[in-house]
C-alpha atoms as a PDB file:
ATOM      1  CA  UNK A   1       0.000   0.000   0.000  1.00  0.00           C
ATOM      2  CA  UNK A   2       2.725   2.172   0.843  1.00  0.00           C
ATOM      3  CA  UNK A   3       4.308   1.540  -2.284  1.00  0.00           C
ATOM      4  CA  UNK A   4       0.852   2.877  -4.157  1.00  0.00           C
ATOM      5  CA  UNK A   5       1.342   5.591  -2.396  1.00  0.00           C
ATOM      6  CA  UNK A   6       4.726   7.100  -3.036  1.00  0.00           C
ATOM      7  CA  UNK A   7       4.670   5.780  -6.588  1.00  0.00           C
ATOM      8  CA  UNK A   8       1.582   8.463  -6.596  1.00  0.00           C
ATOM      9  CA  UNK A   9       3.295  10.947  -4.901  1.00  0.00           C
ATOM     10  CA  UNK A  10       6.099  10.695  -7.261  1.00  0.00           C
ATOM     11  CA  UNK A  11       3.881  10.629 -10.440  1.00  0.00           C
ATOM     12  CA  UNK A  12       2.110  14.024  -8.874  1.00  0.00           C
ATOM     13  CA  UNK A  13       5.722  15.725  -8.026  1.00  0.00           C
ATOM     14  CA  UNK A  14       6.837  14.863 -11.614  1.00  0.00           C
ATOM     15  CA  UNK A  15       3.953  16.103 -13.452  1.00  0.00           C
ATOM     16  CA  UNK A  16       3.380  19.520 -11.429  1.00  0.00           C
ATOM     17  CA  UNK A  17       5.893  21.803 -12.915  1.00  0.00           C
ATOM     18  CA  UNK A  18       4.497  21.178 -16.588  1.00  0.00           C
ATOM     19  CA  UNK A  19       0.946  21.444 -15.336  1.00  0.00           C
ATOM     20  CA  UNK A  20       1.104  25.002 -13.248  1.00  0.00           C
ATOM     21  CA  UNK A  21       2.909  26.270 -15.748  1.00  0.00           C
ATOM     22  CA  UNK A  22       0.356  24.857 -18.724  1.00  0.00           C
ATOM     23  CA  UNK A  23      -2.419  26.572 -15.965  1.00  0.00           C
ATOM     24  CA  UNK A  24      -0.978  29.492 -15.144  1.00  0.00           C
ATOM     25  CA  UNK A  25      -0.355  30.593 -19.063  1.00  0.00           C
ATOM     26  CA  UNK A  26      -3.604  29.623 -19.423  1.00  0.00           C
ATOM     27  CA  UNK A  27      -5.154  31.960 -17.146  1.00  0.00           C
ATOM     28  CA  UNK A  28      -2.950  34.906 -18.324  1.00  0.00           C
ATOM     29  CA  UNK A  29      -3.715  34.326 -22.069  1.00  0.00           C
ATOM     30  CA  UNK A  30      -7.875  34.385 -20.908  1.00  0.00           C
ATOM     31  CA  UNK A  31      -7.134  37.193 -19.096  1.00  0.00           C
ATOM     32  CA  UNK A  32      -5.702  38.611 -22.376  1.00  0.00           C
ATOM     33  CA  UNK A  33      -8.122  37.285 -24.701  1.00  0.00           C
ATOM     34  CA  UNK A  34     -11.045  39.140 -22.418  1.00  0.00           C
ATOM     35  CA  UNK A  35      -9.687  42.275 -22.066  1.00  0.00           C
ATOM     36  CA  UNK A  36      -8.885  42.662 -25.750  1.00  0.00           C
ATOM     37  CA  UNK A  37     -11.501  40.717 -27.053  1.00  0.00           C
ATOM     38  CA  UNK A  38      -9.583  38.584 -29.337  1.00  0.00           C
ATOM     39  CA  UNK A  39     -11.118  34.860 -29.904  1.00  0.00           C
ATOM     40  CA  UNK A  40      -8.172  33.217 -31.578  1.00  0.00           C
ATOM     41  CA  UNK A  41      -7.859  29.576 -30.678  1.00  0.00           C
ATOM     42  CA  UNK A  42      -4.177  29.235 -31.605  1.00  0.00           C
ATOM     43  CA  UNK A  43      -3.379  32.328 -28.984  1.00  0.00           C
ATOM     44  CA  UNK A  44      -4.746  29.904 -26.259  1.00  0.00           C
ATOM     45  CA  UNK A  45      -2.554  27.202 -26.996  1.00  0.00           C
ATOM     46  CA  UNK A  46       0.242  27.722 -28.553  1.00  0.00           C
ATOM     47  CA  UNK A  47       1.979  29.916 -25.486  1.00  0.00           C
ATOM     48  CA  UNK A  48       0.885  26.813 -23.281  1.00  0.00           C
ATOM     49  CA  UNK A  49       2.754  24.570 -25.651  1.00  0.00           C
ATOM     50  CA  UNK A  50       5.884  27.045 -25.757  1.00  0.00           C
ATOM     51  CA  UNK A  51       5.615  27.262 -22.331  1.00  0.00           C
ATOM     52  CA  UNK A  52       5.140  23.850 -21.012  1.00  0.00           C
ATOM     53  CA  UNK A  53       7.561  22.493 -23.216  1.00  0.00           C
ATOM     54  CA  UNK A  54      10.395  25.121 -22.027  1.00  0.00           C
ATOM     55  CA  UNK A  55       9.303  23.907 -18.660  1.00  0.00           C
ATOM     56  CA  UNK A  56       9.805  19.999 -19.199  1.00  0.00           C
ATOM     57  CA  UNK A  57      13.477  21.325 -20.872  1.00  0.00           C
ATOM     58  CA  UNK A  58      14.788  23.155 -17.846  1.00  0.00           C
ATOM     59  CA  UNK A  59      13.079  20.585 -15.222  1.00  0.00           C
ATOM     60  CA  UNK A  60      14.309  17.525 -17.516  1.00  0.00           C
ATOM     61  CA  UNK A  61      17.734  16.701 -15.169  1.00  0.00           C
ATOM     62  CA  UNK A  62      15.469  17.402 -11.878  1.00  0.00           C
ATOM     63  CA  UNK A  63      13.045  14.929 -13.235  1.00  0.00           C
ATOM     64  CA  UNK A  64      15.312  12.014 -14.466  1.00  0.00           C
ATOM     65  CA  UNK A  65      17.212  12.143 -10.799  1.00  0.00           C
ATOM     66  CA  UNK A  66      13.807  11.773  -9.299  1.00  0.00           C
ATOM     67  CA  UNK A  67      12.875   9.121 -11.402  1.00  0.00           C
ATOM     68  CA  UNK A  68      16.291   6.962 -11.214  1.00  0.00           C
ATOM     69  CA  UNK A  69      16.147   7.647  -7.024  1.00  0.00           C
ATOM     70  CA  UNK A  70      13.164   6.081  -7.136  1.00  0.00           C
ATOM     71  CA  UNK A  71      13.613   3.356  -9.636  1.00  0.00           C
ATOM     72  CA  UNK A  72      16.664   2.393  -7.613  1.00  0.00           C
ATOM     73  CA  UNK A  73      14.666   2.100  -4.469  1.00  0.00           C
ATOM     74  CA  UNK A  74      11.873   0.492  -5.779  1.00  0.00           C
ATOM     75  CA  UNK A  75      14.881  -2.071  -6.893  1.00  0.00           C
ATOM     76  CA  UNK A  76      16.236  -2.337  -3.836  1.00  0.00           C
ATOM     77  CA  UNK A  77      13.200  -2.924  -1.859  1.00  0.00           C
ATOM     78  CA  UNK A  78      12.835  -6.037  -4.344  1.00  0.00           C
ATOM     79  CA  UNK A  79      14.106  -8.147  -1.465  1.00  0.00           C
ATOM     80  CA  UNK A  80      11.622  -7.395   0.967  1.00  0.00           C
ATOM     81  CA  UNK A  81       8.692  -7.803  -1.142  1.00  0.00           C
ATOM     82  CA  UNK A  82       9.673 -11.958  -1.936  1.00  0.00           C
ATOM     83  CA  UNK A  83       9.873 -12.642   2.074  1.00  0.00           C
END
């Protein structure tokens, strides 16, 4: 159960840099698009593409450590889980 757990936990750190940062440009583009009146689709999305994807660039080494920490204890807990 445990295990669940922090493999959410870890799933949820990984993903929440790419998804305030899709949210926040989000709200600032609406923000934007009702003060100026401007209905565009592609002015929605393509900042939160820019933007997410910068994010996932510059969080990329963070992430991989994260994930290998955790891939090595999940490996080394291996043991415990056949007694």
């Amino acid at each position: 159960m445990t295990l669940g757990i922090e493999t959410f936990k870890m799933a949820m750190l990984l993903a929440l840099p790419a998804l305030l940062t899709g949210m926040f440009l989000g709200l600032a583009v609406s923000i934007f698009q009702a003060t100026t009146q401007i209905n565009e689709m592609t002015l929605s999305f393509i900042p939160k593409v820019v933007g997410v994807v910068i994010v996932i660039i510059l969080t990329m080494p963070w992430m991989l450590n994260s994930t290998i920490d955790f891939a090595t204890d999940i490996f080394n807990m291996i043991p415990t889980f056949v007694e």
